[in-house]
Protein backbone atom coordinates (compact mmCIF):
# COMPACT_ATOMS: atom_id res chain seq x y z
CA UNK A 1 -9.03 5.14 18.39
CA UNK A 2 -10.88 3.91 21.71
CA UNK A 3 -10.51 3.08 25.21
CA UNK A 4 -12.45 0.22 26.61
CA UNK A 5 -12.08 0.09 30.50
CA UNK A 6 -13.57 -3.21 32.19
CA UNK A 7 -14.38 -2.56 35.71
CA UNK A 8 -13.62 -5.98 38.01
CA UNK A 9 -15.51 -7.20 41.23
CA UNK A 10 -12.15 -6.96 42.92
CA UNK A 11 -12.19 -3.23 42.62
CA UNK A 12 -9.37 -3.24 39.94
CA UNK A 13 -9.51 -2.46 36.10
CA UNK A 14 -7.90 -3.05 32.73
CA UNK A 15 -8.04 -0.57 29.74
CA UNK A 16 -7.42 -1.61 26.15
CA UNK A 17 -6.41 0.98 23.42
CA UNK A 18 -7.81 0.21 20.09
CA UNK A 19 -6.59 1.51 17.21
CA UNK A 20 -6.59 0.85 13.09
CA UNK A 21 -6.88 -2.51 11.71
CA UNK A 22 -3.46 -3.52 10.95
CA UNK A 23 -2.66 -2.82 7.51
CA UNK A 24 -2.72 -5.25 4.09
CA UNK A 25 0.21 -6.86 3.02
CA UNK A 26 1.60 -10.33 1.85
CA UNK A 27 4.95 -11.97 3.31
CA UNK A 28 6.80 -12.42 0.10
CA UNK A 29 9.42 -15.54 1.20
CA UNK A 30 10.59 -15.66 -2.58
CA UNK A 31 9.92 -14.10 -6.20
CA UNK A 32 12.43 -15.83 -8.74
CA UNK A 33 12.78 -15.83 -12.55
CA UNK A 34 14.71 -18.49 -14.48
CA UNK A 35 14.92 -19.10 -18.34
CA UNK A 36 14.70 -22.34 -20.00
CA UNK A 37 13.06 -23.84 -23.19
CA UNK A 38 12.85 -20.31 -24.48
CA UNK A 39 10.59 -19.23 -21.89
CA UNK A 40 10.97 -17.39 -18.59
CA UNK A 41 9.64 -19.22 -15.34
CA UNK A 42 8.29 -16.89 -12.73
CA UNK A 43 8.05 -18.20 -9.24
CA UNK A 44 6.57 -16.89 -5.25
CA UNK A 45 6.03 -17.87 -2.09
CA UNK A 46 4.13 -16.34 0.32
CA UNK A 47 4.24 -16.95 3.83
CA UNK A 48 1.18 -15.12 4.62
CA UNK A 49 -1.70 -13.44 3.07
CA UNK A 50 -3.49 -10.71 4.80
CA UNK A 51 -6.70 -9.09 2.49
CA UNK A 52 -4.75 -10.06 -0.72
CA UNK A 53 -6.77 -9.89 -3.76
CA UNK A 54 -4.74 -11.29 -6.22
CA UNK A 55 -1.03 -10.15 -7.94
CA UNK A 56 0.07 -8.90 -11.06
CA UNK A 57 3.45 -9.25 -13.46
CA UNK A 58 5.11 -6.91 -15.51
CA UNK A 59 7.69 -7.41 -17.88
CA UNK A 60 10.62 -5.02 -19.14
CA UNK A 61 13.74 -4.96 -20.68
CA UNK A 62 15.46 -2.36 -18.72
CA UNK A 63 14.90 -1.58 -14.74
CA UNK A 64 13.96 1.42 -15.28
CA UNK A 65 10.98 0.35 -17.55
CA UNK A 66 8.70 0.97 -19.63
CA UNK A 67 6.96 -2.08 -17.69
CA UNK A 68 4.32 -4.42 -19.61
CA UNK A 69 1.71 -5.71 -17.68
CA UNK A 70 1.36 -9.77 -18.49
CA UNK A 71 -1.49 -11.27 -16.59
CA UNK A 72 -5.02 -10.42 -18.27
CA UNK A 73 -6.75 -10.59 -15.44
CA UNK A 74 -5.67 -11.11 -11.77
CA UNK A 75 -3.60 -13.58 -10.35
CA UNK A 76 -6.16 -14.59 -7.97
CA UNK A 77 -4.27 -14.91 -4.09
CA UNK A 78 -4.80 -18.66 -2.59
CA UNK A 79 -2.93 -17.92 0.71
CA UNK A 80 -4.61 -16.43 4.18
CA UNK A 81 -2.80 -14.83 7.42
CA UNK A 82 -2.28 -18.11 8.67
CA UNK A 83 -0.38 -19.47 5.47
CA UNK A 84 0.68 -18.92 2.11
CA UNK A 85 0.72 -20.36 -1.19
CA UNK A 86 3.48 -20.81 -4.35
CA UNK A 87 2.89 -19.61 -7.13
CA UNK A 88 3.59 -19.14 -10.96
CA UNK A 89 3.41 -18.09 -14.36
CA UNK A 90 4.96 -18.70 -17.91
CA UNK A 91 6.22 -15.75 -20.14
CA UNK A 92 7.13 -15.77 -23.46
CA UNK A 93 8.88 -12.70 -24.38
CA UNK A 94 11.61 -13.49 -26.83
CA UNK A 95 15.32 -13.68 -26.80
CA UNK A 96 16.91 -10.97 -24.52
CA UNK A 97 17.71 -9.96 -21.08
CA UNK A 98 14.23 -9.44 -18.91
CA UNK A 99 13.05 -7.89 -15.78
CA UNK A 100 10.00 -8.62 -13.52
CA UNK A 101 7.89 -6.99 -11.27
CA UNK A 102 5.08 -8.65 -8.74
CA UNK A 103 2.80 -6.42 -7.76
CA UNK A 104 0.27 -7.86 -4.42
CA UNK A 105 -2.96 -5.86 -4.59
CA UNK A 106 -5.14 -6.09 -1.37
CA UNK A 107 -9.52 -5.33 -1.11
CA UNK A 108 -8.88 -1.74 -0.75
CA UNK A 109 -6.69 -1.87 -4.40
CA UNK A 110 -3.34 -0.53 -2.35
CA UNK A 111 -0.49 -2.15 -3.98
CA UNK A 112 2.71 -3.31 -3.13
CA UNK A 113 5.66 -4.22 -6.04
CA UNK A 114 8.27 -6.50 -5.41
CA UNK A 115 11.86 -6.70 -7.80
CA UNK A 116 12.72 -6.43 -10.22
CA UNK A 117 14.48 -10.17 -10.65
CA UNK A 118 16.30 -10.90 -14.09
CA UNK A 119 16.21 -13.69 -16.43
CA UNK A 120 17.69 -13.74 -19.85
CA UNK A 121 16.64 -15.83 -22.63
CA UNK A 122 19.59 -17.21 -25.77
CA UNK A 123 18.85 -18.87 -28.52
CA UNK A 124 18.34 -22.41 -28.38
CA UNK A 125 21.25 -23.79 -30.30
CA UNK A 126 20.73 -27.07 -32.15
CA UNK A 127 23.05 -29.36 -32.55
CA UNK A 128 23.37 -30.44 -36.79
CA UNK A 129 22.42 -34.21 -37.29
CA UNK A 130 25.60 -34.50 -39.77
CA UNK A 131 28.65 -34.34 -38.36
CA UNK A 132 31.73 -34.77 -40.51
CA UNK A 133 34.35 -37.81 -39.88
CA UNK A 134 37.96 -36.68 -39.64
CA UNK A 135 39.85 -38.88 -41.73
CA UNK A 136 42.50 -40.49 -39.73
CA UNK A 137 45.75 -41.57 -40.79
């Protein structure tokens, strides 16, 4: 922390306090999961990006874990402190009752997780291609 003090012509002055840069962090508008097709959907929106490097997504079938990291590598971020980005990411984890986690990770590698949010996956039922004919009278 500093002081800066600006001396004016007009005999006055003005003194600014500096202190730490403002810290990391993403404004996370929306982080949804929906099933369909056999697959889960993840979807977020961020409405600004400050120092984000990138997120990750985990995967478990209970909140309280043990959570199953999905990207390989990391999401790389495409928003900046003026505006975000959307984003997503197709899982394929089976039939079941899911949980996710986003997890923003800044320069420094401090990271935030968001969630969980739920999606659960049936079995695609198929309708036969013969269907009887009920004799009628």
């Amino acid at each position: 922390i500093g002081i800066h003090v600006q001396g004016f012509d007009s005999g006055g002055s003005e003194s600014f306090i500096c202190g730490p840069e403002p810290p990391t962090a993403i404004e996370l508008l929306s982080f949804v999961a929906f099933a369909g097709g056999g697959n889960v959907g993840l979807g977020w929106e961020t409405g600004t990006e400050v120092d984000n490097a990138g997120f990750n997504l985990y995967r478990a079938s209970s909140t309280d874990g043990p959570w199953t990291q999905l990207n390989d590598a990391l999401i790389a971020a495409q928003g900046d402190a003026v505006s975000g980005a959307s984003y997503s990411f197709v899982d394929s984890p089976g039939n079941g009752t899911f949980y996710y986690l986003l997890e923003d990770v800044d320069y420094n590698g401090v990271t935030t997780l968001h969630g969980p949010v739920e999606a659960t996956v049936a079995t695609l039922l198929i309708r036969p291609s013969f269907r009887p004919v009920v004799p009628t009278r």
